[in-house]
PDB file of N, CA and C in Angstrom:
ATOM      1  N   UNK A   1     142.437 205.453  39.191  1.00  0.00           N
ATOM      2  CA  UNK A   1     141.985 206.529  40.057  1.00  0.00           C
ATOM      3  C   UNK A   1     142.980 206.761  41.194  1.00  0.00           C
ATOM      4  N   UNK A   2     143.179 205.446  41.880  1.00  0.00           N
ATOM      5  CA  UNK A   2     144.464 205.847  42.970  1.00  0.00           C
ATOM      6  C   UNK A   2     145.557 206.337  42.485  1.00  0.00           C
ATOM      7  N   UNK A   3     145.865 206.193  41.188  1.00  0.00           N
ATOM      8  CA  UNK A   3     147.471 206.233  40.695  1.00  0.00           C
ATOM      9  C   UNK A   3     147.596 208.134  40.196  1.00  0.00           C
ATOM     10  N   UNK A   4     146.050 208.518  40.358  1.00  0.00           N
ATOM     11  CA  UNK A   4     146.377 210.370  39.520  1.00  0.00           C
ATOM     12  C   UNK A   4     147.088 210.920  40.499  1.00  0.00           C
ATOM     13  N   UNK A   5     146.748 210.790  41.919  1.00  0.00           N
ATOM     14  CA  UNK A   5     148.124 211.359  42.604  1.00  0.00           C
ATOM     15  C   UNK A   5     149.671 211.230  42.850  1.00  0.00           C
ATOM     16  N   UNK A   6     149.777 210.010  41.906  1.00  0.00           N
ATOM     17  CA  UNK A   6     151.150 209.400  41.868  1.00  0.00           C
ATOM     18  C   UNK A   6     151.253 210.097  40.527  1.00  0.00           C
ATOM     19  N   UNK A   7     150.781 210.249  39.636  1.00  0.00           N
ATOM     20  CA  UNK A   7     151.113 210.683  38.552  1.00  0.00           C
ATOM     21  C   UNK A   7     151.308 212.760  38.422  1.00  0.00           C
ATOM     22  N   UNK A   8     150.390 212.830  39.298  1.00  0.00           N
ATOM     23  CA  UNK A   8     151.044 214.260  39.324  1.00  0.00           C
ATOM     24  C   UNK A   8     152.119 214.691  40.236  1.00  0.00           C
ATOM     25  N   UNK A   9     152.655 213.790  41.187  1.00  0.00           N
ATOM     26  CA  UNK A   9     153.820 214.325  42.065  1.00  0.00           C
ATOM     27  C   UNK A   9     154.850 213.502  40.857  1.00  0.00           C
ATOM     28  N   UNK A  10     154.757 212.718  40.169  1.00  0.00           N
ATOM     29  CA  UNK A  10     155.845 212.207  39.461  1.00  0.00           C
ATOM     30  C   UNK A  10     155.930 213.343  38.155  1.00  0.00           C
ATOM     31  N   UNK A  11     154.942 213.778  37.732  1.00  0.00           N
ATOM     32  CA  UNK A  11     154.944 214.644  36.305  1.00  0.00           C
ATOM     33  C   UNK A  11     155.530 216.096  36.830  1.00  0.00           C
ATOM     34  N   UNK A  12     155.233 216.579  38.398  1.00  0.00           N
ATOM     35  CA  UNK A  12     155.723 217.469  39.108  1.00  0.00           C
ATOM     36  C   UNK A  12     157.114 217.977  38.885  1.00  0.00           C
ATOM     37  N   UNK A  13     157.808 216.285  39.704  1.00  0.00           N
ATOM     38  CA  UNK A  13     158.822 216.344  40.001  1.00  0.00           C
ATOM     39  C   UNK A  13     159.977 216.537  38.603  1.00  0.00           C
ATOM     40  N   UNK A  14     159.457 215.876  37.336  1.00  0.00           N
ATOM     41  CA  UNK A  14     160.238 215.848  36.628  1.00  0.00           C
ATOM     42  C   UNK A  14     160.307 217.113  36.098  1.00  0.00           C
ATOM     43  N   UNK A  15     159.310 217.856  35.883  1.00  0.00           N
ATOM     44  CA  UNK A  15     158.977 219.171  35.237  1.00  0.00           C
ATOM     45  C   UNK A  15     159.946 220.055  36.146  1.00  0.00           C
ATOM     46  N   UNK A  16     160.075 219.944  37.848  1.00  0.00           N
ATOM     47  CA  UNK A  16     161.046 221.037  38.635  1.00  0.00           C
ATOM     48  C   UNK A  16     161.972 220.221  37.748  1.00  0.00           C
ATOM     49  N   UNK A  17     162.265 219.282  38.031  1.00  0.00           N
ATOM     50  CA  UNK A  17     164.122 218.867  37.653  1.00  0.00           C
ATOM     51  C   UNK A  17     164.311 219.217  36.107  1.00  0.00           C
ATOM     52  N   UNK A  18     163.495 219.516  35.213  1.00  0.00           N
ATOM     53  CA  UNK A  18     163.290 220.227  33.773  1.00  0.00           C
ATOM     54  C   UNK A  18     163.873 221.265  34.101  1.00  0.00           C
ATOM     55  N   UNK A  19     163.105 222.117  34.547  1.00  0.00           N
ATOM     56  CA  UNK A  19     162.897 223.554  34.947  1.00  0.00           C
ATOM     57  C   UNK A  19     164.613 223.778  35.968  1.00  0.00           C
ATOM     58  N   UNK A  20     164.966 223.001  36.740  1.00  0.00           N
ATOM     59  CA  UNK A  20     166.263 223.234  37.408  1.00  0.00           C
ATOM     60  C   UNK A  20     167.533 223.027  36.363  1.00  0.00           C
ATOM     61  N   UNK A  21     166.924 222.028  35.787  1.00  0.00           N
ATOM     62  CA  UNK A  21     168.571 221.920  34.494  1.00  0.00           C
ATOM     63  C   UNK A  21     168.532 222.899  33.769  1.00  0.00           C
ATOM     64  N   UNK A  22     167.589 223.554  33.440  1.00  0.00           N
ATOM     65  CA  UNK A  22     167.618 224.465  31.829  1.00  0.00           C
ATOM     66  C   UNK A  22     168.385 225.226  32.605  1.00  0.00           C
ATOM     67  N   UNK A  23     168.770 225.598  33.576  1.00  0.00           N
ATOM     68  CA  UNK A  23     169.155 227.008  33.435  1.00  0.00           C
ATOM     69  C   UNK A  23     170.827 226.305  34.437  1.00  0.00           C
ATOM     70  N   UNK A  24     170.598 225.509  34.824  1.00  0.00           N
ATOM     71  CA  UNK A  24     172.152 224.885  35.099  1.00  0.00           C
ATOM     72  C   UNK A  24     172.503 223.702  34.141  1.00  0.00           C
ATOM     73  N   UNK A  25     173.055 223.405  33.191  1.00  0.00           N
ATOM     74  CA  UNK A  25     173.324 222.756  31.988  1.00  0.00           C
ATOM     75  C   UNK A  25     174.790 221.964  32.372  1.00  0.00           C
ATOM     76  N   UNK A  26     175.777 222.881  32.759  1.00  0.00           N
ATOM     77  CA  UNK A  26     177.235 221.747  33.660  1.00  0.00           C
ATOM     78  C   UNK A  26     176.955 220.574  34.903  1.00  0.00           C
ATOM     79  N   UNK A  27     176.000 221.454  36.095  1.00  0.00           N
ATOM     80  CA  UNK A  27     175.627 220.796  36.786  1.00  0.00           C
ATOM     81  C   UNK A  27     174.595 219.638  36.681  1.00  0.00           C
ATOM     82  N   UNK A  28     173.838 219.610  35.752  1.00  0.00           N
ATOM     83  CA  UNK A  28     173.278 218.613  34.750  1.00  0.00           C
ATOM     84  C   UNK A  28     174.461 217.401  34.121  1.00  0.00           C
ATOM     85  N   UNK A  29     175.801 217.954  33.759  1.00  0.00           N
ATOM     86  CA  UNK A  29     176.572 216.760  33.385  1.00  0.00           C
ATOM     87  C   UNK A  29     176.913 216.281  34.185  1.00  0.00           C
ATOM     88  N   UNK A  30     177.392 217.186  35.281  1.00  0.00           N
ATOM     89  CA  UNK A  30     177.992 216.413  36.688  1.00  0.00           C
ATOM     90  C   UNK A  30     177.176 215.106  37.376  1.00  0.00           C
ATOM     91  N   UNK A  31     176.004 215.365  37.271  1.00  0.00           N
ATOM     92  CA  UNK A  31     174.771 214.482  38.064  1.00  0.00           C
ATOM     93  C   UNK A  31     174.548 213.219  37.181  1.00  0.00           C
ATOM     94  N   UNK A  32     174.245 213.155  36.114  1.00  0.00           N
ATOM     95  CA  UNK A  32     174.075 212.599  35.088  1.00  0.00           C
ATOM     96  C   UNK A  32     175.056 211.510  34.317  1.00  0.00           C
ATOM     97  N   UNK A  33     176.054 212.070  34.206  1.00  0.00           N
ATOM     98  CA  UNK A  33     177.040 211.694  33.193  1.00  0.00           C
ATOM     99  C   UNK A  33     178.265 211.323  34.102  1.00  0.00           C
ATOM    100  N   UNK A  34     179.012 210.095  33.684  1.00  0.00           N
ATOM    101  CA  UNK A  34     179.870 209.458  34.519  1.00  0.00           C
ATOM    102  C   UNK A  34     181.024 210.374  34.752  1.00  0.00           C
ATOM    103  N   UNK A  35     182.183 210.530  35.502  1.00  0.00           N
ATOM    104  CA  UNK A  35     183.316 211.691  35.597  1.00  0.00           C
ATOM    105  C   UNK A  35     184.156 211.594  34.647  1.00  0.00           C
ATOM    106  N   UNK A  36     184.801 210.456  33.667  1.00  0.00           N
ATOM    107  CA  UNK A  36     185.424 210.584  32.798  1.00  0.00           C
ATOM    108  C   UNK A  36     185.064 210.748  31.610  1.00  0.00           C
ATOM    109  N   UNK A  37     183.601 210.936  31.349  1.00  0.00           N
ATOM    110  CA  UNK A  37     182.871 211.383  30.497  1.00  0.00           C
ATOM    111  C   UNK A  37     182.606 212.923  30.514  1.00  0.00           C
ATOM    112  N   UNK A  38     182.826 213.485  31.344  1.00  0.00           N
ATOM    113  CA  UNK A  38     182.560 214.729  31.357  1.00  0.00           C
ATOM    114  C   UNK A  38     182.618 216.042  30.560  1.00  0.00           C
ATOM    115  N   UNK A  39     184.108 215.708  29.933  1.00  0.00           N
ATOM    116  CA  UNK A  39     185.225 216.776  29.138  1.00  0.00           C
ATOM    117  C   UNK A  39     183.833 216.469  27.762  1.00  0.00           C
ATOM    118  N   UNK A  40     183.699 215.100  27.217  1.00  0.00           N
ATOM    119  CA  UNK A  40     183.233 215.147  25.670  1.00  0.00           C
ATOM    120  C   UNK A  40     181.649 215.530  25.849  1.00  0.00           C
ATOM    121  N   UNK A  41     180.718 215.070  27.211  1.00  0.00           N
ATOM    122  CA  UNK A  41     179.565 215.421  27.379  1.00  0.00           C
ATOM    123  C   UNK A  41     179.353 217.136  27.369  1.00  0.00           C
ATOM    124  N   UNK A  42     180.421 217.997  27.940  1.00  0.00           N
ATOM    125  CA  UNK A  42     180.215 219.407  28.265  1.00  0.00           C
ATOM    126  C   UNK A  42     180.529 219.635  26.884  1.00  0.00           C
ATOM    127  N   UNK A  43     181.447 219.088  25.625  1.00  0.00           N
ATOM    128  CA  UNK A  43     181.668 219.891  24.463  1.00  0.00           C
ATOM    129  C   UNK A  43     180.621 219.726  23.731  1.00  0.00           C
ATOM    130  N   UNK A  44     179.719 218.245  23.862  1.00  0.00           N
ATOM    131  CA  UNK A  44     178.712 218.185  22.802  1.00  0.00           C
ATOM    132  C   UNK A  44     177.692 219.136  23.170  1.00  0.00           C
ATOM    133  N   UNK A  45     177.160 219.598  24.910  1.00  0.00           N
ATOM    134  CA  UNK A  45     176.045 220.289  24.496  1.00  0.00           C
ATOM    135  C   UNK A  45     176.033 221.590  24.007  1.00  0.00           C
ATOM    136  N   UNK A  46     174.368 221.829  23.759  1.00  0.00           N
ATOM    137  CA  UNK A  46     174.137 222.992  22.384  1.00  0.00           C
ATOM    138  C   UNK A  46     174.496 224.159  23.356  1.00  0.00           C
ATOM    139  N   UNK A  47     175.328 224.561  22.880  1.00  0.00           N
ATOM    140  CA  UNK A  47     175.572 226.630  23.305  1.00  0.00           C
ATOM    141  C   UNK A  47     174.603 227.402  23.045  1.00  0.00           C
ATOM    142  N   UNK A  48     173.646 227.135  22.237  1.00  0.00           N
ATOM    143  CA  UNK A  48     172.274 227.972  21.671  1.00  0.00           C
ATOM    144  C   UNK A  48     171.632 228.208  22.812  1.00  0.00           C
ATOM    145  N   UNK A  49     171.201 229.541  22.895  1.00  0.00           N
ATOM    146  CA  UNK A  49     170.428 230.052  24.203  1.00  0.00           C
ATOM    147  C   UNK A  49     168.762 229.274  23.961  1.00  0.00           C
ATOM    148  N   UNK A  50     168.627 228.981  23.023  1.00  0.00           N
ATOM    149  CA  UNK A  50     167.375 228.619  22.604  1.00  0.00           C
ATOM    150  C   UNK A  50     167.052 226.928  23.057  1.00  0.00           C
ATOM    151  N   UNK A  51     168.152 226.629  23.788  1.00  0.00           N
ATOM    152  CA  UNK A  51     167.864 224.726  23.876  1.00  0.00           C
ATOM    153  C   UNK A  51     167.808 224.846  25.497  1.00  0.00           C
ATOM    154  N   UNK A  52     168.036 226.296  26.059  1.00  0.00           N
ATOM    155  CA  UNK A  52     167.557 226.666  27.542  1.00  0.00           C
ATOM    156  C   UNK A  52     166.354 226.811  27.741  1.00  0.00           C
ATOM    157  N   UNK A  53     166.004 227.379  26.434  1.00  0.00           N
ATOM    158  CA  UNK A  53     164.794 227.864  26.472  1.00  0.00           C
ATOM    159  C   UNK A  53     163.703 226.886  26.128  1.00  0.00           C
ATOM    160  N   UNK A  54     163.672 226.057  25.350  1.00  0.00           N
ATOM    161  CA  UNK A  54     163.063 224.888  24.538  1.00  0.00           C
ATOM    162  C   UNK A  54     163.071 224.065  25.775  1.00  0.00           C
ATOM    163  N   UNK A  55     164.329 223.719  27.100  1.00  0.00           N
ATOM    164  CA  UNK A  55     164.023 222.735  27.900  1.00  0.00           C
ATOM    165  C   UNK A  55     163.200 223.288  29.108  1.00  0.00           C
ATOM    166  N   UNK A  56     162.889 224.774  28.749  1.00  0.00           N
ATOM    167  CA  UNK A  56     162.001 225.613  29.967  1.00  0.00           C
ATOM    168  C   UNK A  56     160.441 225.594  29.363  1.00  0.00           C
ATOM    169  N   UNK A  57     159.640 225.289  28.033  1.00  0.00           N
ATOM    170  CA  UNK A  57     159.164 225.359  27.281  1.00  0.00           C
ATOM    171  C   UNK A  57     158.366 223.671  27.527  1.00  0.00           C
ATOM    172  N   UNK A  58     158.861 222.586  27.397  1.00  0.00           N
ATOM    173  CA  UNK A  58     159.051 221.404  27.815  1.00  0.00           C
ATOM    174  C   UNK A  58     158.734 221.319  29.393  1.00  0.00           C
ATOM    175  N   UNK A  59     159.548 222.081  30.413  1.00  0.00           N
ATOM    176  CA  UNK A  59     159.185 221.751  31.625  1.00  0.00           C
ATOM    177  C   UNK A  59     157.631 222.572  31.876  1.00  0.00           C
ATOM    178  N   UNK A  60     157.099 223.681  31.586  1.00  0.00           N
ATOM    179  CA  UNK A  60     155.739 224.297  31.119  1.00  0.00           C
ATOM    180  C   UNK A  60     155.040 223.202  30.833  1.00  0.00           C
ATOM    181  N   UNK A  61     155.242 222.280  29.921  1.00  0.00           N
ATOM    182  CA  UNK A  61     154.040 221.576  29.378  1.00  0.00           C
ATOM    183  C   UNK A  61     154.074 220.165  30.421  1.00  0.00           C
ATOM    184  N   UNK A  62     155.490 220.356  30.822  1.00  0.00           N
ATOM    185  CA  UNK A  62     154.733 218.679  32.136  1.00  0.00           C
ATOM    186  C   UNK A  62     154.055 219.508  32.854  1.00  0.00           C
ATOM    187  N   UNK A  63     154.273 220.808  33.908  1.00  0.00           N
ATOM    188  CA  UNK A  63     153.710 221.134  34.844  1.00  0.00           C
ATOM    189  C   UNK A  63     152.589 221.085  33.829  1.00  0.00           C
ATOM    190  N   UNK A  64     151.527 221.600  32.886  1.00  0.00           N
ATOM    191  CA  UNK A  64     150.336 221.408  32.599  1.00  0.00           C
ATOM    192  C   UNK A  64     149.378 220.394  32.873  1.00  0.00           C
ATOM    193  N   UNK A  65     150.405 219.359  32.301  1.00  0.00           N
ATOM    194  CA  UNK A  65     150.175 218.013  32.196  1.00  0.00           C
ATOM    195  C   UNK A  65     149.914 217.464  33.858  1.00  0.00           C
ATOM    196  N   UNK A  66     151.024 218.025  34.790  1.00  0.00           N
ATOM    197  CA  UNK A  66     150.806 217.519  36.561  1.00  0.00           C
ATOM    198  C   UNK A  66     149.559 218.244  36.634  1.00  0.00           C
ATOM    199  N   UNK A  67     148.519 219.430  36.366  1.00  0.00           N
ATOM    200  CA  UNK A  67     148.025 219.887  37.054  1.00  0.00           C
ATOM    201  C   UNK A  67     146.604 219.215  35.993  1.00  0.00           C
ATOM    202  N   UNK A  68     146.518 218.810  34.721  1.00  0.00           N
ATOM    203  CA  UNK A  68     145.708 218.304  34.454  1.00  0.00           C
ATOM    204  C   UNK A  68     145.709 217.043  35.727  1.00  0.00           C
ATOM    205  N   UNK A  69     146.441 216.038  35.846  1.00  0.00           N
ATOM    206  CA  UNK A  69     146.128 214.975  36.485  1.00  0.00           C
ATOM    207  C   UNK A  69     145.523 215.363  37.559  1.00  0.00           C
ATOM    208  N   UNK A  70     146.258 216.205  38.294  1.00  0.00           N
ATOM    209  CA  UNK A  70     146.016 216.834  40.023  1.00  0.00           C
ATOM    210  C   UNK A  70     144.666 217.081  39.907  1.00  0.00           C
ATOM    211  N   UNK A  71     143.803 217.932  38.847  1.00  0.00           N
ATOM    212  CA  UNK A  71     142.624 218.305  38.830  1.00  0.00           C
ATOM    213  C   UNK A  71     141.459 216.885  38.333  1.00  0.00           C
ATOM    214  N   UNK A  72     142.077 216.144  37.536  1.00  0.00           N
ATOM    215  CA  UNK A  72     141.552 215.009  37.472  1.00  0.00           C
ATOM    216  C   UNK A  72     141.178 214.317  38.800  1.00  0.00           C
ATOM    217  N   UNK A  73     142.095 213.695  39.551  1.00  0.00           N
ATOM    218  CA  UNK A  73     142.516 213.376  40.750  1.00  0.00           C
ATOM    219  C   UNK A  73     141.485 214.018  41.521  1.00  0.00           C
ATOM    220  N   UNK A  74     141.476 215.485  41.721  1.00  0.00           N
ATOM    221  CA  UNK A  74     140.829 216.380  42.649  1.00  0.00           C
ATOM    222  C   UNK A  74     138.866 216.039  42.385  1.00  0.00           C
ATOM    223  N   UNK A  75     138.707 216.016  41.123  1.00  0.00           N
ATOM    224  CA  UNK A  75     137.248 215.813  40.391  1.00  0.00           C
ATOM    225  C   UNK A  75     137.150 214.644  40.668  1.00  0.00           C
ATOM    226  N   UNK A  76     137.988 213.304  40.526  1.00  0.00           N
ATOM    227  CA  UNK A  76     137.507 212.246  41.456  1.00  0.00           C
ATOM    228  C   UNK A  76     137.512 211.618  42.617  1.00  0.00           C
ATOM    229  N   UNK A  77     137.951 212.489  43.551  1.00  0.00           N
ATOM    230  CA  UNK A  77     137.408 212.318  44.923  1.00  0.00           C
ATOM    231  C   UNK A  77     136.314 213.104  44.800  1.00  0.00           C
ATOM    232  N   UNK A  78     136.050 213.985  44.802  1.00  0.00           N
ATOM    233  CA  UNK A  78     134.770 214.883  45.315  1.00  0.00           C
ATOM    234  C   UNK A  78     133.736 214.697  44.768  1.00  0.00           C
ATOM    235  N   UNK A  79     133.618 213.343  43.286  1.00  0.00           N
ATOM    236  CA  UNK A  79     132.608 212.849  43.057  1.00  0.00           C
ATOM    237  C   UNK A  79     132.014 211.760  43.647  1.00  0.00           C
ATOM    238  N   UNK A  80     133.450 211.217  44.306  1.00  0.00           N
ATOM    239  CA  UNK A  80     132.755 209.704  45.394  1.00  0.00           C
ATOM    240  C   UNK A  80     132.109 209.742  46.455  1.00  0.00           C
TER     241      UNK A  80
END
């Protein structure tokens, strides 16, 4: 019961940082991926507009998932 509010600022947070990479994908290697790794990490990822879209699709279903908990969370305080 204490932990649903930890679980929706954590399911939150990952879903923005979802939602912030899909649409910046270099700046994603930069953060991520060590500096001399960089050159082979930027050639492997997918060029398909559709793996922007699939990781925006993905960040949708955590935020669901944060606001199931949040409302969980919310229904058990106001029952105690």
């Amino acid at each position: 019961q204490e932990a649903m509010p930890w679980a929706f600022c954590g399911f939150t947070a990952i879903a923005s940082l979802t939602l912030f990479f899909s649409f910046q994908r270099k700046l994603f290697v930069r953060f991520f991926v060590p500096r001399d790794e960089w050159k082979e990490a930027l050639r492997s990822l997918p060029r398909d507009p559709e793996f922007g879209r699939g990781m925006r699709i993905v960040a949708v279903l955590q935020f669901a998932v944060a606001l199931v908990f949040g409302l969980v969370s919310l229904w058990l305080t106001l029952v105690e």
